[in-house]
PDB file of N, CA and C in Angstrom:
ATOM      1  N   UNK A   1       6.017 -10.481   5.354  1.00  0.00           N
ATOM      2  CA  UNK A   1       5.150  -9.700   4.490  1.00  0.00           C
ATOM      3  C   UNK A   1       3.877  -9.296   5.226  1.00  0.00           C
ATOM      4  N   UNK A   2       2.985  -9.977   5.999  1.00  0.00           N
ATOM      5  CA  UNK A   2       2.224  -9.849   6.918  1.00  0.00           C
ATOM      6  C   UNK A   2       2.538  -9.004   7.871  1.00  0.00           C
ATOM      7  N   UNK A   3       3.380  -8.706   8.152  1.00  0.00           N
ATOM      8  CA  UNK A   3       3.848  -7.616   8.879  1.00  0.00           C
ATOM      9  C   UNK A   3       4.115  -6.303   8.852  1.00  0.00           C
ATOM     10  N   UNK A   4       4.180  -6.475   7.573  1.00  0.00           N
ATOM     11  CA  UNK A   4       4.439  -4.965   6.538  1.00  0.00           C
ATOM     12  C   UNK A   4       3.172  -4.401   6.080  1.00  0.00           C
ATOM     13  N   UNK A   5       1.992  -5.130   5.979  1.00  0.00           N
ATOM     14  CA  UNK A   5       0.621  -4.966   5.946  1.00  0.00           C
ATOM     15  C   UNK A   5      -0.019  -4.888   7.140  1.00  0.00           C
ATOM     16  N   UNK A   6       0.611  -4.859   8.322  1.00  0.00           N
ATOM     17  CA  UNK A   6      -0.009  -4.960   9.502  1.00  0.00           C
ATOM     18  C   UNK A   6      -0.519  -3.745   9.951  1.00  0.00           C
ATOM     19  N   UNK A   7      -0.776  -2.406   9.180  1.00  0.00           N
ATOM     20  CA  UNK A   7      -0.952  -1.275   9.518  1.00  0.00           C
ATOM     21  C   UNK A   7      -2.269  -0.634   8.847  1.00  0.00           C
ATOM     22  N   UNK A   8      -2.850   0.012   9.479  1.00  0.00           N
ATOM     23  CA  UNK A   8      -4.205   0.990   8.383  1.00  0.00           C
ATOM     24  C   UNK A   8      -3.670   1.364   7.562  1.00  0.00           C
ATOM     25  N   UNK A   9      -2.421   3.000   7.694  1.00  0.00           N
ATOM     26  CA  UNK A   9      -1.887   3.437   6.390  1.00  0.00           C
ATOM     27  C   UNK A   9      -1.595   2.820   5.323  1.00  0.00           C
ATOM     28  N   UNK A  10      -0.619   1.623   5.970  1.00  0.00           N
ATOM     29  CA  UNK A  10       0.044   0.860   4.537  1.00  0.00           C
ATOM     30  C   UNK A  10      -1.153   0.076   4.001  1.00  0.00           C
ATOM     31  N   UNK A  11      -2.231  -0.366   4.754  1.00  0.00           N
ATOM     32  CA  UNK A  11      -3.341  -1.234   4.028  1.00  0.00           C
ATOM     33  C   UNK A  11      -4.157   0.081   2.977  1.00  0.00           C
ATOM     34  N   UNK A  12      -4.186   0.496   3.318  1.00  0.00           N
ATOM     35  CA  UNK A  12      -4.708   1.691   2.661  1.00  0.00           C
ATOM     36  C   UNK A  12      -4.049   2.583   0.987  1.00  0.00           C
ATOM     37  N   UNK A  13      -2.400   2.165   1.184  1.00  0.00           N
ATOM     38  CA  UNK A  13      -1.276   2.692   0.492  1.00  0.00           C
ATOM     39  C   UNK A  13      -1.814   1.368  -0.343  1.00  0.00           C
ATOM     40  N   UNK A  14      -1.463   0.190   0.043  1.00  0.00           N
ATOM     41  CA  UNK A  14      -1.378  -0.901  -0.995  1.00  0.00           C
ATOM     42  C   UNK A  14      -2.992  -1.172  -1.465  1.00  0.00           C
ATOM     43  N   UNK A  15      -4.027  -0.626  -0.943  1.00  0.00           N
ATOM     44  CA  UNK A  15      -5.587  -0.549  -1.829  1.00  0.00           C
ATOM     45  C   UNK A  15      -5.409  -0.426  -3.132  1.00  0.00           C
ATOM     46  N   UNK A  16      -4.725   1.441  -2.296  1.00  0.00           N
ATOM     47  CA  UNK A  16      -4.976   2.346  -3.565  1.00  0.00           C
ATOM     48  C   UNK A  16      -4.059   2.265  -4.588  1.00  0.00           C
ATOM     49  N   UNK A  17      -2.961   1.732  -4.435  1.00  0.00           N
ATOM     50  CA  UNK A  17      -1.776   0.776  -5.902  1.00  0.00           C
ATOM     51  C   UNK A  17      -2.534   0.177  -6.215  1.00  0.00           C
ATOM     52  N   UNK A  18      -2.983  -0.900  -5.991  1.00  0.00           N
ATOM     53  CA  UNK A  18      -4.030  -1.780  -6.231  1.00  0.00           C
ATOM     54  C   UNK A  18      -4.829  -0.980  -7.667  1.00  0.00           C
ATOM     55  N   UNK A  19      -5.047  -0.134  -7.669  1.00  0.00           N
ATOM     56  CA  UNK A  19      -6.119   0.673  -8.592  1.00  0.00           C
ATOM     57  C   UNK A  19      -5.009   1.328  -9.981  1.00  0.00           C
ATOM     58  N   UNK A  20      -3.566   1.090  -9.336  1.00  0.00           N
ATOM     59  CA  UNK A  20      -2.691   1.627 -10.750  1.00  0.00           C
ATOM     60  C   UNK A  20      -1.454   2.822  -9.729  1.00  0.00           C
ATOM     61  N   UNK A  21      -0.849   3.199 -10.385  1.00  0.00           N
ATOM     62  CA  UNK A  21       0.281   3.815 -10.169  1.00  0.00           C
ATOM     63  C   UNK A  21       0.130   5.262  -9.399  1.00  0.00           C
ATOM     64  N   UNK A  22       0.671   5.831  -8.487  1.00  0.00           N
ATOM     65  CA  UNK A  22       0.424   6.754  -7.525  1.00  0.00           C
ATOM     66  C   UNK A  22       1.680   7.936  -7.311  1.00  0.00           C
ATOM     67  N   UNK A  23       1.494   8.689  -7.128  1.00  0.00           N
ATOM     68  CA  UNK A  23       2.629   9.665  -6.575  1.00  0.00           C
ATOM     69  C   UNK A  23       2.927   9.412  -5.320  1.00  0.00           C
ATOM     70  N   UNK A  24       3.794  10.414  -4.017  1.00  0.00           N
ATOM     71  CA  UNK A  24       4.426   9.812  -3.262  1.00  0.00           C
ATOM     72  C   UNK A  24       3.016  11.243  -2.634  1.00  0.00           C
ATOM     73  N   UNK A  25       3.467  12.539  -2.923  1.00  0.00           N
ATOM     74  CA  UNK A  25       2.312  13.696  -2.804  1.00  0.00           C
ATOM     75  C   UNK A  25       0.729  12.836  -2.726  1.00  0.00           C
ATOM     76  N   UNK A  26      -0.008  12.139  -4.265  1.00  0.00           N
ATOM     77  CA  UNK A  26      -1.483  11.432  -3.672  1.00  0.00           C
ATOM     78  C   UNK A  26      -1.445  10.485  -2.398  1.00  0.00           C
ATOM     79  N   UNK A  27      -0.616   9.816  -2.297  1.00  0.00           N
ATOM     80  CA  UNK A  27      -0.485   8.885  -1.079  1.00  0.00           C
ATOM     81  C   UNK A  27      -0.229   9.537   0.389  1.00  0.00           C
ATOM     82  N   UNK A  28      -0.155  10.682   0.180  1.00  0.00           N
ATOM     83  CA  UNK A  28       0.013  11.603   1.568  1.00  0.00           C
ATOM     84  C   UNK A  28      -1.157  11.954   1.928  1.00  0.00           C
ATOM     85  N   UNK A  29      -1.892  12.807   0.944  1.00  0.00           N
ATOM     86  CA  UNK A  29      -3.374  13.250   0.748  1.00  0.00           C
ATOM     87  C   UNK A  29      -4.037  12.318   1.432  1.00  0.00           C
ATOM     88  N   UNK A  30      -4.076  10.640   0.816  1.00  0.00           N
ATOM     89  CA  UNK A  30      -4.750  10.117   0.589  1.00  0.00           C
ATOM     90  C   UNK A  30      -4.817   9.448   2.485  1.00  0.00           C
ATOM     91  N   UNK A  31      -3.938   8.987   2.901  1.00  0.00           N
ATOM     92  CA  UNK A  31      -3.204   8.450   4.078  1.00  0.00           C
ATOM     93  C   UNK A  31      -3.454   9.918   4.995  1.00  0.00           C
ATOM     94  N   UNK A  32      -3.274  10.374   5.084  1.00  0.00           N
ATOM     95  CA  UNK A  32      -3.294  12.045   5.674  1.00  0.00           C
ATOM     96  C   UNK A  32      -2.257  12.356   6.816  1.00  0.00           C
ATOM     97  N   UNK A  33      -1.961  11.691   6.750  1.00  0.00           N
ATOM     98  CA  UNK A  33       0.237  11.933   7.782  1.00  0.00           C
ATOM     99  C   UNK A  33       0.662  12.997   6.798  1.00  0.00           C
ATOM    100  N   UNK A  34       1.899  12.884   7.610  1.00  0.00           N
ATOM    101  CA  UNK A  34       3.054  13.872   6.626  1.00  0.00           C
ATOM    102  C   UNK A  34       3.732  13.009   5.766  1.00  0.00           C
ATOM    103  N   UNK A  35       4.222  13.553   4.758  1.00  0.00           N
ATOM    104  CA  UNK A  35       4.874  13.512   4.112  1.00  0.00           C
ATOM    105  C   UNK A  35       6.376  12.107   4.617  1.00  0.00           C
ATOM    106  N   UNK A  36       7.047  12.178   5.536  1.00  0.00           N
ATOM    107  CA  UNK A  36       8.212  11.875   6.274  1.00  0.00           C
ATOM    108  C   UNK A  36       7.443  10.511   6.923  1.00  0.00           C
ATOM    109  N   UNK A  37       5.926  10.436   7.486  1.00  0.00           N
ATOM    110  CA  UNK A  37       5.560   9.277   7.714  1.00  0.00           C
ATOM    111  C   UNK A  37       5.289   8.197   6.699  1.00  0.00           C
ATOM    112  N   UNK A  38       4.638   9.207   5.379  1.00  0.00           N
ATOM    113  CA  UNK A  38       4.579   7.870   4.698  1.00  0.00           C
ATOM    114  C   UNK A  38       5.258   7.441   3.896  1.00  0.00           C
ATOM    115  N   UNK A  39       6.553   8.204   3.615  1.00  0.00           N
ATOM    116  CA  UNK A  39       7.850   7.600   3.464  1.00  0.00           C
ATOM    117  C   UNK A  39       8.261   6.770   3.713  1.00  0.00           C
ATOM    118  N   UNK A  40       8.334   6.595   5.245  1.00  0.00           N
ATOM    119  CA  UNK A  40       8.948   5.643   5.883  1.00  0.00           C
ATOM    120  C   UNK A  40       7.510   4.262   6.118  1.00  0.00           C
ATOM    121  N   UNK A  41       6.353   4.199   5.457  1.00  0.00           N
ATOM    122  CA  UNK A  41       5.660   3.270   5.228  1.00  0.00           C
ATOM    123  C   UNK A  41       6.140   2.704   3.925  1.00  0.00           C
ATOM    124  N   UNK A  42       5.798   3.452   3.060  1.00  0.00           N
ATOM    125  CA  UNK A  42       6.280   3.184   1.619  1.00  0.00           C
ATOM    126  C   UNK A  42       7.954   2.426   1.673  1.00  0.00           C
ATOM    127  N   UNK A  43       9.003   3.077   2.488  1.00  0.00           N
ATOM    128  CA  UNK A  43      10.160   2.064   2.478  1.00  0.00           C
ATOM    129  C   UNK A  43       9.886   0.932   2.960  1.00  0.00           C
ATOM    130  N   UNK A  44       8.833   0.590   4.130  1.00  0.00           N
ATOM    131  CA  UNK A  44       8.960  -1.373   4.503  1.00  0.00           C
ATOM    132  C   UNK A  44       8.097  -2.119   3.455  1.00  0.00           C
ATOM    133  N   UNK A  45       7.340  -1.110   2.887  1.00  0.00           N
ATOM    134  CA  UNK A  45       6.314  -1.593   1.510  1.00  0.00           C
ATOM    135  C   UNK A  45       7.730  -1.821   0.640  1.00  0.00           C
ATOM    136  N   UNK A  46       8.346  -1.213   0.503  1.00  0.00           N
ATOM    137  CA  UNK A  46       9.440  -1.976  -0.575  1.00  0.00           C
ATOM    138  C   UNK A  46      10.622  -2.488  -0.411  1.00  0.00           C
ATOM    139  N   UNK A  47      11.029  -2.450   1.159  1.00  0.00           N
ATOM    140  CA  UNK A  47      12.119  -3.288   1.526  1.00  0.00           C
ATOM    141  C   UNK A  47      11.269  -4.400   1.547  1.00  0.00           C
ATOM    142  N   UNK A  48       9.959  -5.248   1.869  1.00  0.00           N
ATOM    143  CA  UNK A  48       9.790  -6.128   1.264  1.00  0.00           C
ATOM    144  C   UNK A  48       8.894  -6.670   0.366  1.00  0.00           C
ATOM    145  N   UNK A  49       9.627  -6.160  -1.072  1.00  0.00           N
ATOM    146  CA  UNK A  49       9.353  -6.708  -1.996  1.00  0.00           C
ATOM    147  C   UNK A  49       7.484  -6.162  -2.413  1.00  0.00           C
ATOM    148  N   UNK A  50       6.943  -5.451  -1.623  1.00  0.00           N
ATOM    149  CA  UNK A  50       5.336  -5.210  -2.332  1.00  0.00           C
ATOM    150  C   UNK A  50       5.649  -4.286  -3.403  1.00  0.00           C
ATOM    151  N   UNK A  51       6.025  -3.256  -3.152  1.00  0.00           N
ATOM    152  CA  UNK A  51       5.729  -2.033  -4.219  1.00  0.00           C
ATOM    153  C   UNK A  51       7.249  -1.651  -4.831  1.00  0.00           C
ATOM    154  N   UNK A  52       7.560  -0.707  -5.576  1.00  0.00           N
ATOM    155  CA  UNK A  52       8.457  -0.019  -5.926  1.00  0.00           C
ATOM    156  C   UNK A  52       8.546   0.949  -6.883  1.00  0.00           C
ATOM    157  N   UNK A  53       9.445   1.973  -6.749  1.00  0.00           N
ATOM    158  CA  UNK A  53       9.393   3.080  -7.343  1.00  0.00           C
ATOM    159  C   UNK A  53       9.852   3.265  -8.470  1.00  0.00           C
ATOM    160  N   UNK A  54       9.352   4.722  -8.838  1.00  0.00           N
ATOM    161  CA  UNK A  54      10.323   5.076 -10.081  1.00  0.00           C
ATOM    162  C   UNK A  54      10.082   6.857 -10.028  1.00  0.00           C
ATOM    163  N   UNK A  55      11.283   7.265 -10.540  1.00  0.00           N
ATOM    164  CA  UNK A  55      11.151   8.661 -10.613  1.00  0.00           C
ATOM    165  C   UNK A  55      11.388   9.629 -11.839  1.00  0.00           C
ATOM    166  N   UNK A  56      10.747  10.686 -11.834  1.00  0.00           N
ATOM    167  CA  UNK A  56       9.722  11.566 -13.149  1.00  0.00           C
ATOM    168  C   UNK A  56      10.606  12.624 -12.420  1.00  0.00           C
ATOM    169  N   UNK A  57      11.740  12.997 -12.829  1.00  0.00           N
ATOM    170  CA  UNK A  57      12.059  14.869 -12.456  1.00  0.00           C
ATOM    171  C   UNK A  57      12.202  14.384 -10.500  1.00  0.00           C
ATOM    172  N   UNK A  58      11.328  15.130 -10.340  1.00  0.00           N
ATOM    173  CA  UNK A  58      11.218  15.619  -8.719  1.00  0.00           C
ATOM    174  C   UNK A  58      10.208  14.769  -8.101  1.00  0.00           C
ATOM    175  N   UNK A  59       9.419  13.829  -8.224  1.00  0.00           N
ATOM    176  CA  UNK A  59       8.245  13.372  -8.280  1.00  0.00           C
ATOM    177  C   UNK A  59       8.682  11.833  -8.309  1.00  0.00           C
ATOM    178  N   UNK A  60       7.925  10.970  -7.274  1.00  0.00           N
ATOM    179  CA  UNK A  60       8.788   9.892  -7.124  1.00  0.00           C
ATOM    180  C   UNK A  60       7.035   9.027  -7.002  1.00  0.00           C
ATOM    181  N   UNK A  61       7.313   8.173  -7.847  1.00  0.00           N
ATOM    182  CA  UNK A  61       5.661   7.152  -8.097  1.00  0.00           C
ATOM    183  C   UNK A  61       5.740   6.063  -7.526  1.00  0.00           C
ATOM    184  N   UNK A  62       4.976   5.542  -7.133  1.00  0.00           N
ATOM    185  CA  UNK A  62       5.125   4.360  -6.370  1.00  0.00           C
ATOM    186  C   UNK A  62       3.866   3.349  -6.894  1.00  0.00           C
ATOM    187  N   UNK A  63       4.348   1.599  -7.532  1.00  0.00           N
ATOM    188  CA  UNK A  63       3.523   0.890  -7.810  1.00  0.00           C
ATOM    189  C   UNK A  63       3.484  -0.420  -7.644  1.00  0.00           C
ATOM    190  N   UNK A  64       1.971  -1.268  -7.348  1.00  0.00           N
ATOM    191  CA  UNK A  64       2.182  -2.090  -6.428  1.00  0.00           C
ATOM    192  C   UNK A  64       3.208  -3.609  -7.152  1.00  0.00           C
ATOM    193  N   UNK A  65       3.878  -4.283  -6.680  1.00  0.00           N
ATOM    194  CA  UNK A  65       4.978  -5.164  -7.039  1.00  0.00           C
ATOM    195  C   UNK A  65       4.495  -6.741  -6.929  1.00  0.00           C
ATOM    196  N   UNK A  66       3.712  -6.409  -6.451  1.00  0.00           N
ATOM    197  CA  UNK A  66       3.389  -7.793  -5.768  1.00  0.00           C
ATOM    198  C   UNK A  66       1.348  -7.900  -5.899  1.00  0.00           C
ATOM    199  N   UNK A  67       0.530  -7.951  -6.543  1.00  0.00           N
ATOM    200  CA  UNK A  67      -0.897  -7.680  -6.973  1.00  0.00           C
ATOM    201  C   UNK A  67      -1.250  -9.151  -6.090  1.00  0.00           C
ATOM    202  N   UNK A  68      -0.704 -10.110  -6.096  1.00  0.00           N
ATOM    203  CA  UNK A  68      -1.236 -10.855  -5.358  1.00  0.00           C
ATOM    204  C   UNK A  68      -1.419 -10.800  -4.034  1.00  0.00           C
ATOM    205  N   UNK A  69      -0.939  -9.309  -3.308  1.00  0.00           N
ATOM    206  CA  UNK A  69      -1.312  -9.380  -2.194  1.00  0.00           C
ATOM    207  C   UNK A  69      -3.016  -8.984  -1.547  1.00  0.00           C
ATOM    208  N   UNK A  70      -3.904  -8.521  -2.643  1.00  0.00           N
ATOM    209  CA  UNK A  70      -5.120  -8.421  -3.063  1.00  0.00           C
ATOM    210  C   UNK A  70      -5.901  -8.983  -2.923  1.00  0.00           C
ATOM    211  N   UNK A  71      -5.418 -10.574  -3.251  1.00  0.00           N
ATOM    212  CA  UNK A  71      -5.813 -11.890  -2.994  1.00  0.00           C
ATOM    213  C   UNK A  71      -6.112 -11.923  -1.710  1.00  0.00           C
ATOM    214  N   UNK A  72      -5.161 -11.970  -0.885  1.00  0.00           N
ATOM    215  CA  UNK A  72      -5.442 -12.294   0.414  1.00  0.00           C
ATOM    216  C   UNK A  72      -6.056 -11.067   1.308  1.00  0.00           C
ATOM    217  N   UNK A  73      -6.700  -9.839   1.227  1.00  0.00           N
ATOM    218  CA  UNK A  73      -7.484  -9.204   1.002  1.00  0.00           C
ATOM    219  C   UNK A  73      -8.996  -9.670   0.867  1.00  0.00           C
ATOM    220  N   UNK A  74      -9.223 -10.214  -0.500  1.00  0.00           N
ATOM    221  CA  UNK A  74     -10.683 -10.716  -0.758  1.00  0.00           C
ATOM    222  C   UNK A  74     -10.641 -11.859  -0.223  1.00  0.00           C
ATOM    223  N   UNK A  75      -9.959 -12.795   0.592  1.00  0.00           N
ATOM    224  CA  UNK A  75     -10.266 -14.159   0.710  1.00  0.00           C
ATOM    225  C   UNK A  75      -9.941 -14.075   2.226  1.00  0.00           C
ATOM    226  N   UNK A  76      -9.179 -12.559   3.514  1.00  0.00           N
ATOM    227  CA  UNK A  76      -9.761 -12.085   4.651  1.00  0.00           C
ATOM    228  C   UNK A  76     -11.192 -11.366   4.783  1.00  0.00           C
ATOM    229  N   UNK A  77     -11.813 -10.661   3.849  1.00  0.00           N
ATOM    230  CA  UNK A  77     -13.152 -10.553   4.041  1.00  0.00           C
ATOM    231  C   UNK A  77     -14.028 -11.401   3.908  1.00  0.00           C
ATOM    232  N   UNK A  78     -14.149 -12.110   2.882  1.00  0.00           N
ATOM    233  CA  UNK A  78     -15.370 -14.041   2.966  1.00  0.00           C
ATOM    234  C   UNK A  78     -14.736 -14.037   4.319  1.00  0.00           C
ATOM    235  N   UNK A  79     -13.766 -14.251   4.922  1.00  0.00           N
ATOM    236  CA  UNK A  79     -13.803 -15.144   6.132  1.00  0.00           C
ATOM    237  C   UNK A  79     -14.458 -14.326   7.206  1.00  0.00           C
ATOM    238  N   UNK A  80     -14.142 -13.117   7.407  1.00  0.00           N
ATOM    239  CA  UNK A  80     -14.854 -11.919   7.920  1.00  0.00           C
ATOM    240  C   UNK A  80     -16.307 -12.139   8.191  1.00  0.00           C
ATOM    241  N   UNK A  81     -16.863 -11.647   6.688  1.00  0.00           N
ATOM    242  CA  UNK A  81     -18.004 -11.788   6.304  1.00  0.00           C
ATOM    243  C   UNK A  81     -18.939 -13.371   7.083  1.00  0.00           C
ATOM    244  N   UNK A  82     -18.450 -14.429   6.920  1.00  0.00           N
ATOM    245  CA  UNK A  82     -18.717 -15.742   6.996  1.00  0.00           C
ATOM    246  C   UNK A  82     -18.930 -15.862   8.775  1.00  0.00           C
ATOM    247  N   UNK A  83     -18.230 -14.823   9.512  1.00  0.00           N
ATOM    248  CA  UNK A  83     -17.873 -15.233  10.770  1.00  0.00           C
ATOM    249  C   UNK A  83     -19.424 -13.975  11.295  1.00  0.00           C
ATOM    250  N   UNK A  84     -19.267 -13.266  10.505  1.00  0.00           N
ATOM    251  CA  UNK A  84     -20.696 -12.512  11.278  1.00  0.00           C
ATOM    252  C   UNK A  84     -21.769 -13.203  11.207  1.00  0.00           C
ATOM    253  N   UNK A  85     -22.446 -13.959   9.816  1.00  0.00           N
ATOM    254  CA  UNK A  85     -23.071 -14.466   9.816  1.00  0.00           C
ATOM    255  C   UNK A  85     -24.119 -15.101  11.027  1.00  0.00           C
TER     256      UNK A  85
END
């Protein structure tokens, strides 16, 4: 799982789930690759087990599966934070 988070984009992809449910289009915007890259982020985000989809027509949403990965998020910055000190 640490491994699948090991990236800016996908840390960035799993923020902004973090905040509620997303299109596959905002997460492109948002990430600023193409389309085809963050696809293929979004698949290791849900081959393991963080996020998963669902689809509206043509339009494919993506939301986060796993919220506890958030956790370890706020409890790498205190340590962050703690080490500049």
């Amino acid at each position: 799982m640490l491994k699948a988070l090991a990236h800016e984009s996908r840390l960035m992809i799993v923020d902004r789930l973090s905040r509620g449910e997303c299109s596959v289009g905002e997460l492109t915007a948002l990430v600023g690759n193409d389309i085809s890259t963050v696809s293929k982020h979004l698949a290791l985000l849900r081959a393991h087990g963080i996020v998963e989809d669902r689809r509206q027509g043509t339009t494919v949403y993506y939301r986060l599966l796993t919220p506890c990965v958030c956790n370890f998020f706020t409890c790498a910055t205190q340590v962050l934070k703690e080490r500049l000190r």
